[in-house]
Protein backbone atom coordinates (compact mmCIF):
# COMPACT_ATOMS: atom_id res chain seq x y z
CA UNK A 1 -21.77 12.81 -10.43
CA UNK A 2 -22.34 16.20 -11.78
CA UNK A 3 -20.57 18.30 -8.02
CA UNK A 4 -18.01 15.00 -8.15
CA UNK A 5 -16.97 15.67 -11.46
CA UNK A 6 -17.02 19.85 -11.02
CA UNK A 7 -14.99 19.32 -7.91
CA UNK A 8 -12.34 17.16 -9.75
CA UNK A 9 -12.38 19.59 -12.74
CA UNK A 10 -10.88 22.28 -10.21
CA UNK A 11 -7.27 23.52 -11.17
CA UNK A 12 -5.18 22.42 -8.66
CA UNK A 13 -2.17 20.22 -7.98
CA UNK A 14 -1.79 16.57 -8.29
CA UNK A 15 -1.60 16.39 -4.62
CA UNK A 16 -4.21 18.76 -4.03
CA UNK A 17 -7.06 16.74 -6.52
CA UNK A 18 -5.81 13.51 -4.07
CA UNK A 19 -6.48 15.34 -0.96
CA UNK A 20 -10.21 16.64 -2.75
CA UNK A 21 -10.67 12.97 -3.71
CA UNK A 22 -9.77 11.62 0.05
CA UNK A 23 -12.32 13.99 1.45
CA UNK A 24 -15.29 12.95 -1.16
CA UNK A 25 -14.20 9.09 -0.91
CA UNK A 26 -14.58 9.24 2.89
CA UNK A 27 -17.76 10.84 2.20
CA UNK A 28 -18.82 7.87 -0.08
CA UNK A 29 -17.56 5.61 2.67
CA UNK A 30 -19.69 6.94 5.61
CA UNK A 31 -22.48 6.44 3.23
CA UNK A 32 -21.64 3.16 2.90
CA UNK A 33 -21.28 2.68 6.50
CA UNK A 34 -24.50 4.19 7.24
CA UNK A 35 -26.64 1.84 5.05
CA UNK A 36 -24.75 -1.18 6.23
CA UNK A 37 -25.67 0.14 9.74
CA UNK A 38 -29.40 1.35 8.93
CA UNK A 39 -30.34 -2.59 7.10
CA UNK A 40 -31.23 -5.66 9.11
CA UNK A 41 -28.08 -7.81 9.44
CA UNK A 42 -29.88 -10.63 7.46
CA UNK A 43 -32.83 -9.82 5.12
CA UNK A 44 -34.35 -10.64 1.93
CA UNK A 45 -32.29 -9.34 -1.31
CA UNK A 46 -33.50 -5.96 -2.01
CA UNK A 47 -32.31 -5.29 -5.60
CA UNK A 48 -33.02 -1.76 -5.44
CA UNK A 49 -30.46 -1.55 -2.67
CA UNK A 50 -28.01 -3.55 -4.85
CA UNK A 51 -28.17 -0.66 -7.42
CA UNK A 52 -27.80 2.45 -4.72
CA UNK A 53 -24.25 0.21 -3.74
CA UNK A 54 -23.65 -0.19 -7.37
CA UNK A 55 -23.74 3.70 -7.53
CA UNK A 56 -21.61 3.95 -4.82
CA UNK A 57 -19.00 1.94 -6.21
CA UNK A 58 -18.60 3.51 -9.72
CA UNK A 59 -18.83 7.06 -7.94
CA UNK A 60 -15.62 5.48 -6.16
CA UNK A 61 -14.14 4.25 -8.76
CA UNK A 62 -14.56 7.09 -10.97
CA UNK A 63 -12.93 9.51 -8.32
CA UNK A 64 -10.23 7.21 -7.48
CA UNK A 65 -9.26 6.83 -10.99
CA UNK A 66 -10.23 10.39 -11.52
CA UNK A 67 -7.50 11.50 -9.14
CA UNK A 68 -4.89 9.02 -10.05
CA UNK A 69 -4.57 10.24 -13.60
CA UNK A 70 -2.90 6.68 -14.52
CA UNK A 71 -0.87 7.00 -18.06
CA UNK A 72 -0.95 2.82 -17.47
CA UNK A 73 -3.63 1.00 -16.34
CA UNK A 74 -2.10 -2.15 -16.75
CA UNK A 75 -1.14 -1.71 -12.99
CA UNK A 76 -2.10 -3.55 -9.57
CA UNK A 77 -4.28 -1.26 -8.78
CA UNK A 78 -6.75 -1.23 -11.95
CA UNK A 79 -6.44 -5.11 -12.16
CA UNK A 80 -7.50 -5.55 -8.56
CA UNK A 81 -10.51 -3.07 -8.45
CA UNK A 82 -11.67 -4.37 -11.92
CA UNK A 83 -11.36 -7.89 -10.32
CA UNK A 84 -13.37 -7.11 -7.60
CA UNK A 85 -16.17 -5.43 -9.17
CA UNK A 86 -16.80 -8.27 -10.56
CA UNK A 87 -16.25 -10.53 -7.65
CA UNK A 88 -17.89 -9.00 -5.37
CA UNK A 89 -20.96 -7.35 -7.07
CA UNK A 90 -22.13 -9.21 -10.60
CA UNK A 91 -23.86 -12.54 -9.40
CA UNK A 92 -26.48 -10.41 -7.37
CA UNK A 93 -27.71 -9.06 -10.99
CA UNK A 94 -28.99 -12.34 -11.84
CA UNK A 95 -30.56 -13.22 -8.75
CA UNK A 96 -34.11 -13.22 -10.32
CA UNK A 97 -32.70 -15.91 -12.89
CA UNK A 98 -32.93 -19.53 -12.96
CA UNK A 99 -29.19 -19.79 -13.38
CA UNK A 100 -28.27 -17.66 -10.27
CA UNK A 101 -26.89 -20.76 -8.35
CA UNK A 102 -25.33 -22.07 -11.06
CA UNK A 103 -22.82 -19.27 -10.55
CA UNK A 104 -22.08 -20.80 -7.29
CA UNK A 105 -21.78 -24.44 -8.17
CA UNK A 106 -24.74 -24.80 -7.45
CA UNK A 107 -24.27 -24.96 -3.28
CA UNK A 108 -26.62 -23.36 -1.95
CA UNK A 109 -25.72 -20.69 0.97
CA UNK A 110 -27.79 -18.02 3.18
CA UNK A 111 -29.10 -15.75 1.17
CA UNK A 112 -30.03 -13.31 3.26
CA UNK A 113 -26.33 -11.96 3.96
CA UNK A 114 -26.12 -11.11 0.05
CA UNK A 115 -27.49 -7.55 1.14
CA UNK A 116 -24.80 -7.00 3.83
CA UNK A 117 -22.07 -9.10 1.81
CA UNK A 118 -22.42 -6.82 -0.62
CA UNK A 119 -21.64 -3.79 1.39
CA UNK A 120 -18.89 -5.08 3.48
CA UNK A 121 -17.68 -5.70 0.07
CA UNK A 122 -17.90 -2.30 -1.09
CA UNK A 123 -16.40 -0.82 2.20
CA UNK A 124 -12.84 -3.10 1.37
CA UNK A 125 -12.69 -1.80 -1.99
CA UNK A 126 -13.29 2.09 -1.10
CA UNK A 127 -10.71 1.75 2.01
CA UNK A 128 -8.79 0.11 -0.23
CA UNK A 129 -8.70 3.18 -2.70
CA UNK A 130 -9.10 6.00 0.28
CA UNK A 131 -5.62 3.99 1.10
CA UNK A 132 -3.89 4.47 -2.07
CA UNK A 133 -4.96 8.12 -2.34
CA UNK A 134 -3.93 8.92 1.08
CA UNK A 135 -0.21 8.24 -0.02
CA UNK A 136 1.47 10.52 -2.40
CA UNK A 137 5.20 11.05 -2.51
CA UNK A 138 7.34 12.52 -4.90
CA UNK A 139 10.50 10.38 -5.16
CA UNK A 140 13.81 11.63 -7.17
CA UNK A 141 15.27 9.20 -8.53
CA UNK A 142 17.99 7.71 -7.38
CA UNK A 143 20.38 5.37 -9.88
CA UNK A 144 22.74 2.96 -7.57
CA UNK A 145 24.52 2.68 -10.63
CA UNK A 146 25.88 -0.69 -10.23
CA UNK A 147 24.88 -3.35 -13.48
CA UNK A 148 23.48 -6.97 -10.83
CA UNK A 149 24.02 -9.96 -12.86
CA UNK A 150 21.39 -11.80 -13.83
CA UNK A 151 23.64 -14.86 -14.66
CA UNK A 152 23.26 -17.05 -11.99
CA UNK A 153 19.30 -16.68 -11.69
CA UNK A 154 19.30 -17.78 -14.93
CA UNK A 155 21.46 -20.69 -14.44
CA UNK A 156 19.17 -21.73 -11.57
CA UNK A 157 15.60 -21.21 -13.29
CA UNK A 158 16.73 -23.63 -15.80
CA UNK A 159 17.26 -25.82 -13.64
CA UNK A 160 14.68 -26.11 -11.75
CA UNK A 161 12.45 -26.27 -15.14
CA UNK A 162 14.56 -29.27 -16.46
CA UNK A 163 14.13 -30.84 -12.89
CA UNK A 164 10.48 -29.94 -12.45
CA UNK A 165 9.56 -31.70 -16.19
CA UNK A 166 12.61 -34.56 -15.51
CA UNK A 167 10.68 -35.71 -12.07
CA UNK A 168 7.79 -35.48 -13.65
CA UNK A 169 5.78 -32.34 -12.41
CA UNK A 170 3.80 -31.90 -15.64
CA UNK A 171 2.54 -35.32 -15.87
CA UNK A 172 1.62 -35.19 -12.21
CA UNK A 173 -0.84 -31.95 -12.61
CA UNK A 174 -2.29 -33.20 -15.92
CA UNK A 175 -3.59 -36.53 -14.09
CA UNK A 176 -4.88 -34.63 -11.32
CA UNK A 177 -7.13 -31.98 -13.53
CA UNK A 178 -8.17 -35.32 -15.31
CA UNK A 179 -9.19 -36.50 -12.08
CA UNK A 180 -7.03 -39.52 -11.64
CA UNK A 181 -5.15 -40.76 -8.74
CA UNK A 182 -1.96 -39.06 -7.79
CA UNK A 183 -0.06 -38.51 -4.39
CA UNK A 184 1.08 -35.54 -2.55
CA UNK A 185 2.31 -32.55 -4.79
CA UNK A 186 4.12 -30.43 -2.35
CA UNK A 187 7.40 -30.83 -3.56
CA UNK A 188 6.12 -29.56 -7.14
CA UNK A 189 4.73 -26.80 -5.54
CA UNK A 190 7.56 -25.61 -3.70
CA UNK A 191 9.31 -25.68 -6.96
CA UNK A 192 6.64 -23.83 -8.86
CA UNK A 193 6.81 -21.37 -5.64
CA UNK A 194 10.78 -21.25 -6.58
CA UNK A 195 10.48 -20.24 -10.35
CA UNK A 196 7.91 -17.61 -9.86
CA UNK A 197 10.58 -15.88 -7.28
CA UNK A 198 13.36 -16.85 -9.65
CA UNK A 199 11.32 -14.96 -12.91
CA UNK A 200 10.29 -12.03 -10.72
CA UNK A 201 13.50 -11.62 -9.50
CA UNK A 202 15.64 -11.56 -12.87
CA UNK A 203 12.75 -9.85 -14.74
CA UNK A 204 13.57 -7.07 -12.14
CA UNK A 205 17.44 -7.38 -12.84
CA UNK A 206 17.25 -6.89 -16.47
CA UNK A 207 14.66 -3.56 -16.19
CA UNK A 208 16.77 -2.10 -13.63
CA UNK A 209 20.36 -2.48 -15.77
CA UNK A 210 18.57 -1.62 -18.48
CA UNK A 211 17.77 2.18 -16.58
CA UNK A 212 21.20 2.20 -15.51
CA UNK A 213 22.80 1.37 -19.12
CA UNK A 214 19.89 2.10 -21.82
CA UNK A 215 22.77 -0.71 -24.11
CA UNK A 216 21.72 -3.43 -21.97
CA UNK A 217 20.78 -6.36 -23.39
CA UNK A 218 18.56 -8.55 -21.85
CA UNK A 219 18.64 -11.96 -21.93
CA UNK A 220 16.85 -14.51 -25.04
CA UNK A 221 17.61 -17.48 -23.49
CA UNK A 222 15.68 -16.33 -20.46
CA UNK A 223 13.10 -14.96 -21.75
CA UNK A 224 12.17 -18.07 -24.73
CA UNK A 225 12.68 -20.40 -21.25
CA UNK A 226 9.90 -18.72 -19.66
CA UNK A 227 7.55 -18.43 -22.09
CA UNK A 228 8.18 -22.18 -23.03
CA UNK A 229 7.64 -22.99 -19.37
CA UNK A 230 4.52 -20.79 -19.52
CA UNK A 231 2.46 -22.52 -22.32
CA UNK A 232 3.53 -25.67 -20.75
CA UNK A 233 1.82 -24.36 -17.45
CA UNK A 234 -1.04 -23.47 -19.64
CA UNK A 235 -1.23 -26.56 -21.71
CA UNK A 236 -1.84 -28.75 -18.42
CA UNK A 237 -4.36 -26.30 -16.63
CA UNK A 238 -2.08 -24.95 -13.83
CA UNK A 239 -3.79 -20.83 -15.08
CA UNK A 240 -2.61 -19.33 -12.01
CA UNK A 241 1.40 -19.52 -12.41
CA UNK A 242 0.97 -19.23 -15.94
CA UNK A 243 -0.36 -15.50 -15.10
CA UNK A 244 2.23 -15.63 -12.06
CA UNK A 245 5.17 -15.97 -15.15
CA UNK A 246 4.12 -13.70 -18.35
CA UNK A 247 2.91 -10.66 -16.08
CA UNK A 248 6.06 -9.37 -14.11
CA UNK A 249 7.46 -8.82 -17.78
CA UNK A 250 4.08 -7.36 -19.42
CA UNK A 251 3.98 -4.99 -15.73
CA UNK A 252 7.70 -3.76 -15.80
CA UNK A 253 7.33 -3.13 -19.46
CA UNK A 254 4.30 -1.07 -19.45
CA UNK A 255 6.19 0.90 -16.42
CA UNK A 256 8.99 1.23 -17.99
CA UNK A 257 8.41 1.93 -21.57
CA UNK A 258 4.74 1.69 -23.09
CA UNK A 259 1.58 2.16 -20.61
CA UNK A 260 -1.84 0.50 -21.37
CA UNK A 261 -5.05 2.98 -22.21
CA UNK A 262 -8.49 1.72 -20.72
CA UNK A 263 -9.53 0.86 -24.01
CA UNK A 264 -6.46 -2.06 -24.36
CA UNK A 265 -6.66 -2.68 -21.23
CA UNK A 266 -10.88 -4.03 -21.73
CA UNK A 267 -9.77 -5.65 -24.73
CA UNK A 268 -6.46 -7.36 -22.91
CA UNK A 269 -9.01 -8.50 -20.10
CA UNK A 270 -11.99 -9.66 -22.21
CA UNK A 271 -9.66 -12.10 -23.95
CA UNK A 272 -7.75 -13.09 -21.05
CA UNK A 273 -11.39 -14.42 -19.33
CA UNK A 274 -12.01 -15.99 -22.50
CA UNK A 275 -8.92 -18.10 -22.42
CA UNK A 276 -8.70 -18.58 -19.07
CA UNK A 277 -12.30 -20.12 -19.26
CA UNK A 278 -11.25 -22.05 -22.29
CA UNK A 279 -8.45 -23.55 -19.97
CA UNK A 280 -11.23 -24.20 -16.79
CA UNK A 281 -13.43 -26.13 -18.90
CA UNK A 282 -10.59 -28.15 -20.99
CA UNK A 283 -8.11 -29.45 -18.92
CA UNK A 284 -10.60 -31.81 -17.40
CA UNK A 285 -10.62 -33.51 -20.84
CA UNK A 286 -14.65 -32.36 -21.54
CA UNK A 287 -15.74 -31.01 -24.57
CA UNK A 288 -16.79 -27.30 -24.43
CA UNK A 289 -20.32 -27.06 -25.13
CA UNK A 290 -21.12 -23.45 -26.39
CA UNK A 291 -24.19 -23.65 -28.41
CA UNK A 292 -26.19 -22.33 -25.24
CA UNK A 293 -23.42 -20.55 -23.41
CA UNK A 294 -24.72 -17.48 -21.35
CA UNK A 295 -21.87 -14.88 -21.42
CA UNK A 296 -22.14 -14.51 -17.48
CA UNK A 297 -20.57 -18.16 -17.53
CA UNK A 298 -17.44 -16.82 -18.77
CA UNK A 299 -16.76 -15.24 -15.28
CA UNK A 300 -17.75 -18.33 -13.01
CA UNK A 301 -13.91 -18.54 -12.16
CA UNK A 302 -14.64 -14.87 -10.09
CA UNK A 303 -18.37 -15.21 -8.92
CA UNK A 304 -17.85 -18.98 -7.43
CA UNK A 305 -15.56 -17.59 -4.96
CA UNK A 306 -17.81 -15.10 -4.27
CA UNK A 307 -20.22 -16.91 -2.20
CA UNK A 308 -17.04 -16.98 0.28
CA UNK A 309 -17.92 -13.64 1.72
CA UNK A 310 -21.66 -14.70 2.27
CA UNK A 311 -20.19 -18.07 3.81
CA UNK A 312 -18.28 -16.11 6.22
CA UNK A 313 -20.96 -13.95 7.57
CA UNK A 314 -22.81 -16.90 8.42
CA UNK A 315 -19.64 -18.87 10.14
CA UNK A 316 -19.31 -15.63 12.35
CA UNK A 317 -23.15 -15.64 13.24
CA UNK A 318 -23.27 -19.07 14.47
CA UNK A 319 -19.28 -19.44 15.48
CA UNK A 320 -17.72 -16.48 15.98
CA UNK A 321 -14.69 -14.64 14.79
CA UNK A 322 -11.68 -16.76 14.54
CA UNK A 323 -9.60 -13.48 15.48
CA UNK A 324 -6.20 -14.44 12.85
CA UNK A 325 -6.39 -17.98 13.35
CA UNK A 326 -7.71 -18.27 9.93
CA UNK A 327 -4.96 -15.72 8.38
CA UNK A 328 -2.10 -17.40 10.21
CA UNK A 329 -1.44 -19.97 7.21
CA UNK A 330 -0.08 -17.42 5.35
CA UNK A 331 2.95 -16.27 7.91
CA UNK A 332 3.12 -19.60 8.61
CA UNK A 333 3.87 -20.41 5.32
CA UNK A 334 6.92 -18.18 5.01
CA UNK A 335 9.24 -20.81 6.39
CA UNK A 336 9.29 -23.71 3.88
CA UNK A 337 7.28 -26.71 5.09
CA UNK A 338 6.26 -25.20 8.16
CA UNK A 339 2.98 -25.00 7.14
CA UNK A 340 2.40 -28.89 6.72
CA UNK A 341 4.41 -29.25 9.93
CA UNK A 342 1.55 -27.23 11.55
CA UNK A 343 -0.93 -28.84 9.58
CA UNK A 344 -2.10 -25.10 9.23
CA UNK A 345 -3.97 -26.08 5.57
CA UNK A 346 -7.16 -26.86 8.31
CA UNK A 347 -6.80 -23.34 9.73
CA UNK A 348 -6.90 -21.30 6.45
CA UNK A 349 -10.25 -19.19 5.31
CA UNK A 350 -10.73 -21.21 2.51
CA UNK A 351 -10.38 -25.16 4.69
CA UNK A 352 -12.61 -23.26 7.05
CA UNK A 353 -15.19 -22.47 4.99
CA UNK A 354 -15.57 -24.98 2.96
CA UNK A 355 -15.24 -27.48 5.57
CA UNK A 356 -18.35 -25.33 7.43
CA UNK A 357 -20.85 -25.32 4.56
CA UNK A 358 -20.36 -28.91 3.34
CA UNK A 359 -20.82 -29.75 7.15
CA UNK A 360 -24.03 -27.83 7.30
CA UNK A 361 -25.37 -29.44 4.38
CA UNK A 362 -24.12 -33.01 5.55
CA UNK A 363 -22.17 -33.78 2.36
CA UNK A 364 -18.53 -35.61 2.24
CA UNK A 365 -17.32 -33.49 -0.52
CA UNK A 366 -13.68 -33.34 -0.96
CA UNK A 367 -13.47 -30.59 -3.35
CA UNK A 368 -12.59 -26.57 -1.92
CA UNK A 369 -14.80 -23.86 -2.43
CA UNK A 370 -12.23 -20.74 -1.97
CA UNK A 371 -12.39 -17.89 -0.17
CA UNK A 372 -11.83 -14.19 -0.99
CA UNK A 373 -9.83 -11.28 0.67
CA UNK A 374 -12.74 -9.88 2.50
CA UNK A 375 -14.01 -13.11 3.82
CA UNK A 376 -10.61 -13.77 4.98
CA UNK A 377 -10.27 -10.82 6.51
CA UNK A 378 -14.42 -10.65 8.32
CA UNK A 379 -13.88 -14.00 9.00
CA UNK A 380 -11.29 -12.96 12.05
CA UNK A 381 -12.03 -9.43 12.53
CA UNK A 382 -15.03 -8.28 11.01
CA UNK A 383 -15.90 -4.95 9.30
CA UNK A 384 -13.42 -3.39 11.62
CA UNK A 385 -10.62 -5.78 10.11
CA UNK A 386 -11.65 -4.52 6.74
CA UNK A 387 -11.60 -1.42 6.99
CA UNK A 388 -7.61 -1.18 8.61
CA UNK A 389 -6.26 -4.02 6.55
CA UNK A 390 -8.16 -3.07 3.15
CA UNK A 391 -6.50 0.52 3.94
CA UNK A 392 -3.17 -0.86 5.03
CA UNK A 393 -3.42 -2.64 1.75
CA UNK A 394 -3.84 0.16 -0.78
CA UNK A 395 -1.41 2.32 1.05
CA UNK A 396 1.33 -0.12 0.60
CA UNK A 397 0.33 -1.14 -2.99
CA UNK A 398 0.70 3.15 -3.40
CA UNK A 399 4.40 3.12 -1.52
CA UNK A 400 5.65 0.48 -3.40
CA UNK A 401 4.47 1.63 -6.52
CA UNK A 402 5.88 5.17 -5.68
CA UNK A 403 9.22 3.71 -4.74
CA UNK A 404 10.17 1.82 -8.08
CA UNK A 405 10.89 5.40 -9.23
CA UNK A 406 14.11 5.07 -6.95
CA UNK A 407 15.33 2.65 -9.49
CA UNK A 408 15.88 0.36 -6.34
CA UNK A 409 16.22 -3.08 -7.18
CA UNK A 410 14.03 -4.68 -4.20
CA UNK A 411 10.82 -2.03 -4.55
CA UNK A 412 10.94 -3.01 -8.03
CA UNK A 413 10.98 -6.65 -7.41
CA UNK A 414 8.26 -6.09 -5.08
CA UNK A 415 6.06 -4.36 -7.47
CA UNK A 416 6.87 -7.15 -9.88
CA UNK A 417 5.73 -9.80 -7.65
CA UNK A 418 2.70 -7.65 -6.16
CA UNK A 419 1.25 -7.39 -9.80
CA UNK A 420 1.73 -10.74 -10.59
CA UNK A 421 -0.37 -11.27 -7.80
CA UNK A 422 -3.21 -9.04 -8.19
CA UNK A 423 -5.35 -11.21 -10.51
CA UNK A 424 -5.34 -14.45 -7.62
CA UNK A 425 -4.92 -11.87 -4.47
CA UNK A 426 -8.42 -11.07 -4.53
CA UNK A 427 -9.64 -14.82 -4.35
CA UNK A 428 -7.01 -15.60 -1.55
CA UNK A 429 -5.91 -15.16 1.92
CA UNK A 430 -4.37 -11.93 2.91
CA UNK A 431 -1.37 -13.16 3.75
CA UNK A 432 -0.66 -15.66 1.27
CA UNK A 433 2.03 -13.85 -1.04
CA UNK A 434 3.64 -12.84 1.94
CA UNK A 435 5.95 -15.57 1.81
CA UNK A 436 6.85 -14.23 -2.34
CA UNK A 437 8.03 -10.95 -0.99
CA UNK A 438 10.33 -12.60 1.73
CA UNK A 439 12.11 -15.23 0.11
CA UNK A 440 12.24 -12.89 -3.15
CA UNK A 441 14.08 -10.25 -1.25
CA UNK A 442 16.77 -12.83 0.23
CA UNK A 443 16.51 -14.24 -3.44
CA UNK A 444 17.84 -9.94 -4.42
CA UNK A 445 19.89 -9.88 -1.58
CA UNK A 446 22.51 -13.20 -2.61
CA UNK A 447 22.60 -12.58 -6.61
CA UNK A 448 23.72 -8.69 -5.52
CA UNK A 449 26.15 -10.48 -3.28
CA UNK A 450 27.40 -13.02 -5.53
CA UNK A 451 27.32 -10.23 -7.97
CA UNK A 452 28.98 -7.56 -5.78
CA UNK A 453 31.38 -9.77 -3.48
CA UNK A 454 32.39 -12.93 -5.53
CA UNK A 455 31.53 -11.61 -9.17
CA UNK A 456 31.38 -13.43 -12.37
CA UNK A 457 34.78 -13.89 -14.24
């Protein structure tokens, strides 16, 4: 820590102390490779290996972060790394306690792969970063100058919100988290699907006419809607697209106006897994029972998941790689309804896996057990996979970030949607915002035209 840090400390130019920190985080990543490559594939967990890859990741970290010099850390990036430290490393520190499977539902899995899981783990999130470093570009900014109308996206959210609670969306998720009998809920998902692109998108709008005219005004109405919508979200368990509404405006803000320090940003995320596990545990109708709650419970959202990655190792050993047949529900799922058409549900990481360990341990369970970025990704191409895609990753996450200095209207939708992402990304497919991105772009591309061509009288 002590040449890291004197190293860093060098006077030199931003771009300079990212080239520096490049060199010493491929230098942390061949060490990484190396004991992946010098440990049996499967062995018993060796805690004092667990803490030489827990060095290695906070010596990472603390030269990614180092380098960055972030004035906000309420960004994709921080979100996602913090996300995944805790993912993809904490559950191992209570192996040697009785509650260790409890962090896992209690299914049991291989145990052996925890030592390699854990390091395939730790090579996504430093190609990851070595990604994002790698890219730095100096954009000037460039003002189109043109005030988009945010009118008819408004018009059309509150529609679909009336429509949504009218055909009775909200009734239909509270009976499923209570466990009663309901049919298929694709339709309400779509439309979910549609307001998230619909709040991203005009969320964008009103940020970018507010750095073209600093008189701007940006819509109430809007704005109460969404929050309103929000809670309601909230109220009947659905955590995910409450997250999915509230954080384009908390992202664009913080860019924009007021960054987070670390210190908020620990505080923002200690009560955000507090209420998020207050959600998880009530909207199944149970009581909360806290008088013997164990802290580490309060993070069972993030370390169930986890197993995923172990699960995956053990598919490939006895199956094989899948080689993107896994990843393809995502692309598939660009074009609306194609994905049930194709029945590709059965084909993604998470139907996979699940459907593999409840096979193995001949039970009929209905219920899914997730997946996570990295077991999507080893699950069809292995550490190889994870090293190009994890990179590819963080150097797009880096462009687009970069490029929402351009004042461009679609980068900053982008970034909008990508941080909204960030805090499910990790426990999903690759390629399963992909779709977000697409249809939010053609979403940009006909309220500039309406805006542009046909205007607004």
């Amino acid at each position: 820590f002590g040449i890291i840090k004197f190293m860093l400390s060098i006077k030199v130019t931003n771009r300079s102390r990212e080239l520096m920190g490049c060199k010493i985080l491929i230098g942390l990543l061949f060490l990484t490779l190396f004991t992946y490559n010098s440990i049996p594939y499967k062995s018993d967990v060796d805690l004092v290996l667990y803490y030489w890859t827990i060095f290695l990741l906070v010596s990472s970290l603390y030269v990614f972060f180092r380098c960055k010099k972030k004035s906000n850390y309420f960004d994709f990036d921080t979100i996602f790394l913090a996300l995944c430290s805790i993912m993809g490393f904490l559950a191992t520190n209570f192996y040697n306690e009785s509650y260790f499977h409890l962090l896992f539902w209690g299914i049991p899995f291989d145990e052996q792969f925890i030592n390699t899981g854990n390091l395939i783990f730790l090579l996504g999130m430093q190609t990851f970063m070595l990604g994002s470093l790698s890219f730095s570009r100096e954009y000037k900014k460039e003002c189109q100058g043109r005030i988009v109308d945010p009118f008819y996206g408004c018009i059309f959210f509150l529609l679909m919100l009336l429509f949504f609670i009218l055909s009775g969306g909200i009734t239909y998720y509270k009976s499923m988290y209570l466990g009663e009998e309901v049919g298929s809920g694709g339709v309400y998902s779509y439309m979910l699907l549609l307001c998230i692109i619909v709040v991203n998108v005009n969320t964008s709008i009103m940020f970018y006419n507010r750095r073209i005219d600093p008189d701007y005004k940006m819509s109430k109405l809007f704005y109460i809607s969404v929050i309103i919508f929000a809670l309601l979200l909230l109220y009947i368990g659905r955590r995910s697209f409450f997250i999915f509404l509230i954080l384009p405006f908390v992202a664009l803000y913080t860019r924009s106006y007021k960054g987070i320090s670390v210190k908020k940003f620990v505080l923002f995320a200690i009560l955000g897994i507090i209420l998020f596990w207050v959600v998880q545990n009530t909207r199944t109708g149970k009581e909360i029972e806290t008088s013997n709650l164990n802290p580490v419970f309060l993070v069972t959202d993030l370390t169930i998941p986890s197993r995923a990655t172990y699960s995956a190792m053990e598919y490939v050993e006895q199956n094989g790689y899948t080689y993107g047949k896994s990843m393809s529900s995502g692309l598939i799922g660009i074009i609306p309804f194609l994905s049930s058409f194709f029945d590709a549900t059965k084909t993604y990481s998470a139907s996979v896996l699940t459907k593999f360990t409840f096979d193995s341990l001949k039970r009929d369970d209905t219920f899914g057990l997730g997946t996570t970025i990295i077991a999507d990704i080893f699950l069809s191409w292995g550490v190889v996979g994870i090293i190009f895609f994890m990179f590819l990753l963080g150097r797009i996450t880096a462009y687009i970030t970069c490029k929402t200095k351009t004042e461009n209207l679609y980068y900053l939708t982008f970034y909008s949607i990508m941080v909204s992402q960030c805090a499910f990304m990790i426990r999903d497919s690759l390629f399963a915002s992909l779709r977000l991105y697409i249809w939010a772009a053609v979403f940009v591309w006909c309220i500039k035209h309406v805006t542009f061509k046909i205007g607004r009288k």
